[in-house]
N, C-alpha and C. Protein backbone atom coordinates (compact mmCIF):
# COMPACT_ATOMS: atom_id res chain seq x y z
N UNK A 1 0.85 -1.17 0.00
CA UNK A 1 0.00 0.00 0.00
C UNK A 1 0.90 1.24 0.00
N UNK A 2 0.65 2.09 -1.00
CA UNK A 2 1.05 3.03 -0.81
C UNK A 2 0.63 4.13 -0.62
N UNK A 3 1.24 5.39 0.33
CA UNK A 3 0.51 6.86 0.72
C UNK A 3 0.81 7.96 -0.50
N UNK A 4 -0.11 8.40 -1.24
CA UNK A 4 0.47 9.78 -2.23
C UNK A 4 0.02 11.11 -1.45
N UNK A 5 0.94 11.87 -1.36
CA UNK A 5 1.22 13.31 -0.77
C UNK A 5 0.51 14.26 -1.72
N UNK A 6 -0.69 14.68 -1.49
CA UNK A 6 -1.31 15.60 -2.79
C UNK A 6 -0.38 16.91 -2.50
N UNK A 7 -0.13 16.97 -4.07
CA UNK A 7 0.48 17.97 -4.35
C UNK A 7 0.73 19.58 -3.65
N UNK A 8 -0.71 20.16 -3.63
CA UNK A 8 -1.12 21.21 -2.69
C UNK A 8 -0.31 21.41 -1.28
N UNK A 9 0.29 19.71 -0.55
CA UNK A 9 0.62 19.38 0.72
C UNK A 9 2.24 20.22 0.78
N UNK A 10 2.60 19.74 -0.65
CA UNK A 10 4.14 19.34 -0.80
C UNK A 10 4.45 20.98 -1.40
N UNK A 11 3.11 21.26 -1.66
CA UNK A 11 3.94 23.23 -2.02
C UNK A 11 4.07 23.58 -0.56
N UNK A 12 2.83 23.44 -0.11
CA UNK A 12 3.31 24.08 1.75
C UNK A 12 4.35 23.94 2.30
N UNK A 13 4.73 22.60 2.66
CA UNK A 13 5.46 22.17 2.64
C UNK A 13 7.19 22.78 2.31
N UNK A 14 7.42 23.19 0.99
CA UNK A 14 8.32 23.66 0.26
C UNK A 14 8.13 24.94 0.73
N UNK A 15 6.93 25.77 0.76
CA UNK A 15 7.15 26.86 1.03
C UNK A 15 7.80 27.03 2.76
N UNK A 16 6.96 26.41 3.41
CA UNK A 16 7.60 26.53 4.86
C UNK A 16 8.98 26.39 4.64
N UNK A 17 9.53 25.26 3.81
CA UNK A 17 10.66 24.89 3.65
C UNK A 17 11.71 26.03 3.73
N UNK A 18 11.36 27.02 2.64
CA UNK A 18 11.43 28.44 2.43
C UNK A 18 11.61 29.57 3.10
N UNK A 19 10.32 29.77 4.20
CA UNK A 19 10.50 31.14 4.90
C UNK A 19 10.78 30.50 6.26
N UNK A 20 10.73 29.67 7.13
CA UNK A 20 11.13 29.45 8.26
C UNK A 20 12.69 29.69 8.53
N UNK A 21 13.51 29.33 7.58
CA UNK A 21 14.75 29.78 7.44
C UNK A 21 14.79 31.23 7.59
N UNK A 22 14.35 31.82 7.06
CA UNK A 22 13.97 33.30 6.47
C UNK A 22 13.78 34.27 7.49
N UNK A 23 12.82 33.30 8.60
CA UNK A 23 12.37 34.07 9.60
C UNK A 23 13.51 33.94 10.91
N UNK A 24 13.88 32.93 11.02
CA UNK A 24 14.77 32.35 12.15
C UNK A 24 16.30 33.49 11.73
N UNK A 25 16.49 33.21 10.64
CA UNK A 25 17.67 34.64 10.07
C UNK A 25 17.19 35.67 10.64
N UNK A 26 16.30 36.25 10.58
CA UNK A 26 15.76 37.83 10.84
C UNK A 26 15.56 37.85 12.03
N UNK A 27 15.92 36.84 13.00
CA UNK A 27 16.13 37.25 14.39
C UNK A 27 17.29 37.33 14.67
N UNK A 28 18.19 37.17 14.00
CA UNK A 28 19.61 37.16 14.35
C UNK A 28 20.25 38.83 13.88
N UNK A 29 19.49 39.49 13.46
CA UNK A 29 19.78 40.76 12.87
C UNK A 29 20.01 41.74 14.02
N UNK A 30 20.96 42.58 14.02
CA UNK A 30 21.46 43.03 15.23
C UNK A 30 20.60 44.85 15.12
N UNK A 31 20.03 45.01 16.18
CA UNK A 31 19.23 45.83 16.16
C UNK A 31 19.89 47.67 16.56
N UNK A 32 20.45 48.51 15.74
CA UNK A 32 21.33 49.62 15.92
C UNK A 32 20.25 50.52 16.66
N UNK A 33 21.07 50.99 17.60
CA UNK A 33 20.13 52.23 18.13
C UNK A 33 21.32 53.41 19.11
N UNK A 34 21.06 54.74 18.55
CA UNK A 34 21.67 55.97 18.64
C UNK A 34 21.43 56.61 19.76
N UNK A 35 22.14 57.18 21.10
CA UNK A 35 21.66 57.74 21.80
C UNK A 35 22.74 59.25 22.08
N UNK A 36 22.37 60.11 22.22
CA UNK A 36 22.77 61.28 22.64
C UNK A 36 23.19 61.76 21.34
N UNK A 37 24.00 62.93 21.13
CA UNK A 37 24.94 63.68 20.02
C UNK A 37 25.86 63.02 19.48
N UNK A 38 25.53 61.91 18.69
CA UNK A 38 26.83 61.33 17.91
C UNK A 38 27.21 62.76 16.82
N UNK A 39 28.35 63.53 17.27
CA UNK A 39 28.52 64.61 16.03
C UNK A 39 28.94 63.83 14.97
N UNK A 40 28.91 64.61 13.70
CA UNK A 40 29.78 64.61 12.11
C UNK A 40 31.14 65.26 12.22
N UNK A 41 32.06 64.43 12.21
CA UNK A 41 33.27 65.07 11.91
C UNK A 41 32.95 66.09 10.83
N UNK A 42 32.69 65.72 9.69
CA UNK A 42 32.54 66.64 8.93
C UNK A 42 31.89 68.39 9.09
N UNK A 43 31.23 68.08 9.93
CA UNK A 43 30.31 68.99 11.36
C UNK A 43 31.27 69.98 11.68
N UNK A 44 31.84 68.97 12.34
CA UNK A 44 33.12 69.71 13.21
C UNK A 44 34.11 70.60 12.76
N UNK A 45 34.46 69.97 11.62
CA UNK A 45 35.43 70.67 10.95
C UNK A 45 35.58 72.44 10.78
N UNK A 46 34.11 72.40 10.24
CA UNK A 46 33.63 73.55 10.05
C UNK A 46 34.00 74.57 11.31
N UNK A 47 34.20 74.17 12.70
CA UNK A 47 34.41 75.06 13.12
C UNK A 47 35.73 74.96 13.92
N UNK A 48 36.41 76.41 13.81
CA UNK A 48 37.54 77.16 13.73
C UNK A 48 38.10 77.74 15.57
N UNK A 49 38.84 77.02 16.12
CA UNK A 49 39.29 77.78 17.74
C UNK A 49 39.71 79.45 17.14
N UNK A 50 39.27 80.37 18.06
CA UNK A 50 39.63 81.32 17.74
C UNK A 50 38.75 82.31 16.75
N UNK A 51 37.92 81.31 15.80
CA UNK A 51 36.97 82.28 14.58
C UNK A 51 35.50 81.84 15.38
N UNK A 52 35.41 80.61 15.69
CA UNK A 52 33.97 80.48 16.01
C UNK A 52 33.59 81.07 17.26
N UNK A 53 32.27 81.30 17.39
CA UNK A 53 31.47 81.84 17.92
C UNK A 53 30.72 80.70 18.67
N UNK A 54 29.70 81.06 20.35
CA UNK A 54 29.09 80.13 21.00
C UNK A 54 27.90 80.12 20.21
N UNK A 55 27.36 81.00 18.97
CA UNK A 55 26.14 80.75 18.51
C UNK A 55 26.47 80.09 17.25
N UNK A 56 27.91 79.98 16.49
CA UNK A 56 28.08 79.21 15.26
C UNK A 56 28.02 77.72 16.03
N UNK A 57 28.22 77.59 16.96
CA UNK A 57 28.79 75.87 17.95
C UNK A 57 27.07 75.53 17.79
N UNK A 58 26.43 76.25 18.25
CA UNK A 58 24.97 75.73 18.54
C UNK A 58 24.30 76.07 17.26
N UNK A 59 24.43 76.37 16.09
CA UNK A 59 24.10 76.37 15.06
C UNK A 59 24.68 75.77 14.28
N UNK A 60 25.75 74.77 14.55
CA UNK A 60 26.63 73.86 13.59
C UNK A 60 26.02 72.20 14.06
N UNK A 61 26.57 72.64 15.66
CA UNK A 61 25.95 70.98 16.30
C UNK A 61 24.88 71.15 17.19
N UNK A 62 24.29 71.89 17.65
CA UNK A 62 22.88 71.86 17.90
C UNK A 62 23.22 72.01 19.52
N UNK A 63 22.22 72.04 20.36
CA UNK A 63 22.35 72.07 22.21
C UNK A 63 23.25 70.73 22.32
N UNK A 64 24.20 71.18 23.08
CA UNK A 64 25.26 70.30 23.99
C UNK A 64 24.40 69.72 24.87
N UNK A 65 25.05 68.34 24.89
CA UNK A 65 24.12 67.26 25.65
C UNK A 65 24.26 67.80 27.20
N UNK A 66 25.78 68.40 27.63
CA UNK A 66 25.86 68.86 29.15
C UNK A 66 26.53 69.94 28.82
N UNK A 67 26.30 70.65 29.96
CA UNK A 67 27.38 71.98 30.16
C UNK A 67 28.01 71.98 31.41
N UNK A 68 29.32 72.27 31.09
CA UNK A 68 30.23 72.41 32.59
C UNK A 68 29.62 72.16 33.61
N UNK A 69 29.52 71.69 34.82
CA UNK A 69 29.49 71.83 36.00
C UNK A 69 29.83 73.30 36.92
N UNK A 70 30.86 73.24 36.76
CA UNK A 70 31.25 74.05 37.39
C UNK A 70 32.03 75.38 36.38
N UNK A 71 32.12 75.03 35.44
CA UNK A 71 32.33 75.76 33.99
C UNK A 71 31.67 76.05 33.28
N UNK A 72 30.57 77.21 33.43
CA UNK A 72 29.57 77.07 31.73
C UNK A 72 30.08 77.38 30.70
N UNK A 73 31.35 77.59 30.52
CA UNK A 73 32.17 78.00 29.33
C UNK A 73 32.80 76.75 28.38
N UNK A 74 31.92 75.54 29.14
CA UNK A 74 32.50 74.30 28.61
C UNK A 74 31.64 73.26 28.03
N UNK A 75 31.32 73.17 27.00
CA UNK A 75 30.12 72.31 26.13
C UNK A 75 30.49 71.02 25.95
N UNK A 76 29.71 70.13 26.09
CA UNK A 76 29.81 68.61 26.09
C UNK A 76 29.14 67.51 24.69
N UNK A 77 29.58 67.22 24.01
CA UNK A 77 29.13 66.88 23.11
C UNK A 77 28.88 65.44 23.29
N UNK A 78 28.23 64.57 23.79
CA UNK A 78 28.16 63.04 23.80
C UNK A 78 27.62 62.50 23.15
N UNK A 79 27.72 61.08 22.70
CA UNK A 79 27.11 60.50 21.98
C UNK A 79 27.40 58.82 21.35
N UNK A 80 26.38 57.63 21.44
CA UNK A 80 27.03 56.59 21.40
C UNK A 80 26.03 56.07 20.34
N UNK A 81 26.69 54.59 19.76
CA UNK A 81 25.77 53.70 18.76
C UNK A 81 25.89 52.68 19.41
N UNK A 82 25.39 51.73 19.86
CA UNK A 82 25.23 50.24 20.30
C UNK A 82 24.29 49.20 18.83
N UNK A 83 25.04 48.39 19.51
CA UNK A 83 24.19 46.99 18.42
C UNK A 83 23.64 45.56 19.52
N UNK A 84 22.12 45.27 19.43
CA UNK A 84 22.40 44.13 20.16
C UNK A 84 21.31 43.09 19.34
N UNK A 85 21.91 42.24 19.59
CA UNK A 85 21.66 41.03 18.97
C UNK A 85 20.94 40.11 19.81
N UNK A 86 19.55 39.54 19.33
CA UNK A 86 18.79 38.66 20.04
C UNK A 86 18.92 39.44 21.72
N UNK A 87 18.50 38.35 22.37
CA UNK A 87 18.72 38.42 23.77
C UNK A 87 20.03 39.09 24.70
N UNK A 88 21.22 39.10 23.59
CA UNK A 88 22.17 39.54 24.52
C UNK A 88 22.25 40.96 24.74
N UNK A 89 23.64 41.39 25.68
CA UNK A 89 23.98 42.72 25.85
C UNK A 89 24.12 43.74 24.66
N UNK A 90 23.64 44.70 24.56
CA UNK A 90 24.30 45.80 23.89
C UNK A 90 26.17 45.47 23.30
N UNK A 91 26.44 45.87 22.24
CA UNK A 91 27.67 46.21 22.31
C UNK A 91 27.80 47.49 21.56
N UNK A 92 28.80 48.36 22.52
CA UNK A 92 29.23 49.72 21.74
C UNK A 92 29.73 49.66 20.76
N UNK A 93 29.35 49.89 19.78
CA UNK A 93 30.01 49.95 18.25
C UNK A 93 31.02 51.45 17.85
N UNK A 94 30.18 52.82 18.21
CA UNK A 94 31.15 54.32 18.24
C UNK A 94 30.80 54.70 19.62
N UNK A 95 31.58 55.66 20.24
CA UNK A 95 30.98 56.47 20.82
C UNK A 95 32.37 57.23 20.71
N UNK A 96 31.71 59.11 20.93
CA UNK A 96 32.22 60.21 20.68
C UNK A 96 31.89 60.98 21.82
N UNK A 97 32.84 61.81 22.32
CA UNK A 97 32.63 62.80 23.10
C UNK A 97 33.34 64.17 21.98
N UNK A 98 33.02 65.20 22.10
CA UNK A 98 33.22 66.47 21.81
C UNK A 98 33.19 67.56 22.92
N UNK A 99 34.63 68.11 23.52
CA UNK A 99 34.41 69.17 24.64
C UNK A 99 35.07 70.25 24.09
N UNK A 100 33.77 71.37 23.72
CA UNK A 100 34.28 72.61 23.14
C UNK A 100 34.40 73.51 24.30
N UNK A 101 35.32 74.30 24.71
CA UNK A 101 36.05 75.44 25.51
C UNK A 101 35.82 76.99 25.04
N UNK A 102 35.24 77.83 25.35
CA UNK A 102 34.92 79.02 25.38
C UNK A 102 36.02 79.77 26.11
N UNK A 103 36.12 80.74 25.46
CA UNK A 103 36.79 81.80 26.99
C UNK A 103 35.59 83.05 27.04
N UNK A 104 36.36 83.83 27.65
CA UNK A 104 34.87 84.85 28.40
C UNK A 104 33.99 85.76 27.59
N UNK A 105 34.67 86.02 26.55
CA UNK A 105 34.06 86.49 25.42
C UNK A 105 32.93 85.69 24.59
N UNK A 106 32.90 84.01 24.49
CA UNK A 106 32.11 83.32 23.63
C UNK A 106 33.20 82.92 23.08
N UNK A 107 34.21 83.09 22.70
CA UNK A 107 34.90 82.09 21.33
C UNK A 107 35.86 81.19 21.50
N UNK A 108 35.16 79.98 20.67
CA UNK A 108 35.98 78.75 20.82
C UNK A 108 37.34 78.84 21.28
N UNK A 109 37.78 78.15 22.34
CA UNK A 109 39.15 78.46 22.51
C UNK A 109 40.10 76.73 21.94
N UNK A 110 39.30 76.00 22.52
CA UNK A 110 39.52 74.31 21.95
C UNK A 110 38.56 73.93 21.56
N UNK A 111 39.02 72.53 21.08
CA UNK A 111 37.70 71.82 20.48
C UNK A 111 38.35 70.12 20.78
N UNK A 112 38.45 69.46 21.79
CA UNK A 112 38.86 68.21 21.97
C UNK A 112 38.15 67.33 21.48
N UNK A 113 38.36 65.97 20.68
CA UNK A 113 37.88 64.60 20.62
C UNK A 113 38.04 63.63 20.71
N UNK A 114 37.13 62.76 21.83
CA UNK A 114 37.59 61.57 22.47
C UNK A 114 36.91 60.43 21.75
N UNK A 115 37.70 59.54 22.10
CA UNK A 115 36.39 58.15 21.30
C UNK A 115 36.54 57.16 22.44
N UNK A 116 36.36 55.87 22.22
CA UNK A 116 36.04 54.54 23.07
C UNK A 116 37.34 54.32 23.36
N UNK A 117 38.34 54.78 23.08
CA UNK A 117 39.54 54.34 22.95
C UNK A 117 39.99 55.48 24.22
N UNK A 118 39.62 56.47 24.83
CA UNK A 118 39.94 56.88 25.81
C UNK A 118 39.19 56.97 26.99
N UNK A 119 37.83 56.20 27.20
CA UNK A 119 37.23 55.38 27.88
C UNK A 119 38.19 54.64 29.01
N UNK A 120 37.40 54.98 30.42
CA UNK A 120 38.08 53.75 31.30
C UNK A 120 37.01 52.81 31.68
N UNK A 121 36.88 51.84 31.81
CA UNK A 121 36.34 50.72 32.25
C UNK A 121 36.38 50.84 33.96
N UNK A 122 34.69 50.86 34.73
CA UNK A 122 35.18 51.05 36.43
C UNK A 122 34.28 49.83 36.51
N UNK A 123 34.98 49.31 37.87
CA UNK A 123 34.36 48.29 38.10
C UNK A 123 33.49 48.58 39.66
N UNK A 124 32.19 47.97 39.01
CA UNK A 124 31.37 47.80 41.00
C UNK A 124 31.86 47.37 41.67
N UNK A 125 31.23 47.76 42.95
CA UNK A 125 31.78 47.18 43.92
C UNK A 125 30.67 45.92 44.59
N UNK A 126 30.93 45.08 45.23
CA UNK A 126 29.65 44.33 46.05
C UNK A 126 29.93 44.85 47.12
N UNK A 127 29.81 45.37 47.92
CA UNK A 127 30.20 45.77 49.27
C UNK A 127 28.61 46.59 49.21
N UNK A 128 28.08 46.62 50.51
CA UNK A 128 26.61 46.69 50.97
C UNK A 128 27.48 48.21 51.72
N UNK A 129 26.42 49.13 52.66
CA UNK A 129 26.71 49.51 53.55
C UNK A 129 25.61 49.56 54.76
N UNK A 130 26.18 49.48 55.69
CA UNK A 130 25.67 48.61 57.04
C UNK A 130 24.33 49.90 57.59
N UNK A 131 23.42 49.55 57.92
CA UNK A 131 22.43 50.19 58.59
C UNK A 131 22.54 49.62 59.75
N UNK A 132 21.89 50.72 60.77
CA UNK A 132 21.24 50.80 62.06
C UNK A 132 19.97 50.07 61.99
N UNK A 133 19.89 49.18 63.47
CA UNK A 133 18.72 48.34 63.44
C UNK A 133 18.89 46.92 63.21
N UNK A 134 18.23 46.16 63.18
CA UNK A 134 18.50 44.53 62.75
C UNK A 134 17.68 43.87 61.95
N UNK A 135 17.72 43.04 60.89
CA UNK A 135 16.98 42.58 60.37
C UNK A 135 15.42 41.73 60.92
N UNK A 136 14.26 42.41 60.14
CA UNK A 136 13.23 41.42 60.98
C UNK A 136 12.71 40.15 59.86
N UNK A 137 12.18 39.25 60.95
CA UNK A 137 11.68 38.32 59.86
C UNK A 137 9.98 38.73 59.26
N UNK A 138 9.58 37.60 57.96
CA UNK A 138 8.33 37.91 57.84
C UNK A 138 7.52 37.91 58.26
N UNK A 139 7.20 37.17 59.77
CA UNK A 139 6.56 37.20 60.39
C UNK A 139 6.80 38.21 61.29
N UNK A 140 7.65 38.21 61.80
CA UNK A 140 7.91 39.73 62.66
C UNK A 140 6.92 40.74 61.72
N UNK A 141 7.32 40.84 61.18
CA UNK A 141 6.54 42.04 59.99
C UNK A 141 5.22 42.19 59.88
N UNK A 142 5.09 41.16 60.17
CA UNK A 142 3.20 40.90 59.36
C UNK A 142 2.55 40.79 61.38
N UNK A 143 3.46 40.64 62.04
CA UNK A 143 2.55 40.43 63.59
C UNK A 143 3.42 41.78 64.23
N UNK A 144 3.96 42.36 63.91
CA UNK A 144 4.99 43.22 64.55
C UNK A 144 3.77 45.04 65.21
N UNK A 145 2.47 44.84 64.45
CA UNK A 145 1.34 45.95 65.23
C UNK A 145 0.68 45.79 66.01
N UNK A 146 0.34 44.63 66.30
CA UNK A 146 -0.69 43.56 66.95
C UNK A 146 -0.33 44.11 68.28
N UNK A 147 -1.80 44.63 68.94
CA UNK A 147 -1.36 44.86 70.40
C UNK A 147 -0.68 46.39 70.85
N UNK A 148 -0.14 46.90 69.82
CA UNK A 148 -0.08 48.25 70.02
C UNK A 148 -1.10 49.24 70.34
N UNK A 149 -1.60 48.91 69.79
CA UNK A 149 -2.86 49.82 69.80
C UNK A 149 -3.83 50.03 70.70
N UNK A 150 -4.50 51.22 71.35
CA UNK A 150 -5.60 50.45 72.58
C UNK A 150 -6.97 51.02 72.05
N UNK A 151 -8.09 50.39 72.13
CA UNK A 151 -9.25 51.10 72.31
C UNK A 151 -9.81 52.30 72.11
N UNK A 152 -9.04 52.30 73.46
CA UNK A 152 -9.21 54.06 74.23
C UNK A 152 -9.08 55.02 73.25
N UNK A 153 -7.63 55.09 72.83
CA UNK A 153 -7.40 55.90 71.84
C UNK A 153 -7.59 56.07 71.01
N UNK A 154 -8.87 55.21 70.24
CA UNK A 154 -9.79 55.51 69.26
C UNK A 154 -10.74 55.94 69.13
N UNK A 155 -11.52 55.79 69.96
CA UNK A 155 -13.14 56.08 70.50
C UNK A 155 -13.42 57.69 70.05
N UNK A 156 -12.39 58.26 70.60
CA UNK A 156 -12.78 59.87 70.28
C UNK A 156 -12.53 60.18 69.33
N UNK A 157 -12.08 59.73 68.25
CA UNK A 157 -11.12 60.15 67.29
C UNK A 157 -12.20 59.75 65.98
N UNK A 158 -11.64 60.82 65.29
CA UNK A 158 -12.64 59.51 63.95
C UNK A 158 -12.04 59.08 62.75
N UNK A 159 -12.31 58.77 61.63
CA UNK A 159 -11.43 58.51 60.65
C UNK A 159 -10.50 59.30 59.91
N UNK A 160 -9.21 58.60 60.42
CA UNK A 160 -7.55 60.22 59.41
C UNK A 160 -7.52 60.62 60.75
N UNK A 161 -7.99 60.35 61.78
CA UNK A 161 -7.43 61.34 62.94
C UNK A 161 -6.35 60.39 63.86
């Protein structure tokens, strides 16, 4: 005895054959995403220590992601690309810093650029820090009101009081 596979079966078939591959690929596609001021060198170029101006800086590269701290004469340009793939971590693919320097007048005095390559790597710490008091258990917790309370000191009172 033999079984024949109608035809109709064996296109499905072929087709699944087809896009399941297709689809299982397209999860493996690493998903790019941009955060902060990645500048354009080409951007940059354009401006000159000494000729530019604090309104050519913000009309070339747009609002600085930070400004000085303790310097407002000091513009921060940040900016990174990551790629991550399926389930895993992010990985940094660029990242750019740009720190333009003013002096008191407005005009560019530097224009520094850093990349991943002058990045330090810090590491956590596990170390807790210690509180006052002692740990309670869950039951402590959940019986720890019981009995406080008297009567008395409700009666007159009314609700929120």
């Amino acid at each position: 005895m033999t079984i024949s596979i109608p035809s109709a079966f064996r296109a499905v078939a072929l087709l699944g054959a087809v896009i399941l591959p297709g689809l299982a690929a397209s999860g493996c596609t690493p998903i790019t995403a941009q955060r902060g001021n990645l500048t354009d060198p080409e951007r940059v170029a354009e401006l000159q220590p000494g000729q530019s101006r604090r309104d050519d800086v913000a009309a070339v590269l747009g609002t600085p992601t930070s400004v000085g701290t303790f310097d407002p004469n000091v513009w921060y340009y940040i900016g990174q690309k990551t790629e991550k793939t399926a389930f895993f971590q992010p990985e940094v693919v660029e990242r750019r810093v740009l720190i333009v320097r003013f002096d008191q007048a407005g005009v560019v005095r530097e224009i520094k650029k850093l990349d991943e390559t002058n990045g330090q790597d810090v590491e956590m710490v596990d170390r807790s820090t210690p509180t006052a008091g002692r740990e309670m258990t869950f039951l402590e917790q959940m019986l720890g009101n019981v009995g406080r309370f008297s009567a008395k000191d409700t009666k007159s009172k009314g609700p929120g009081h």
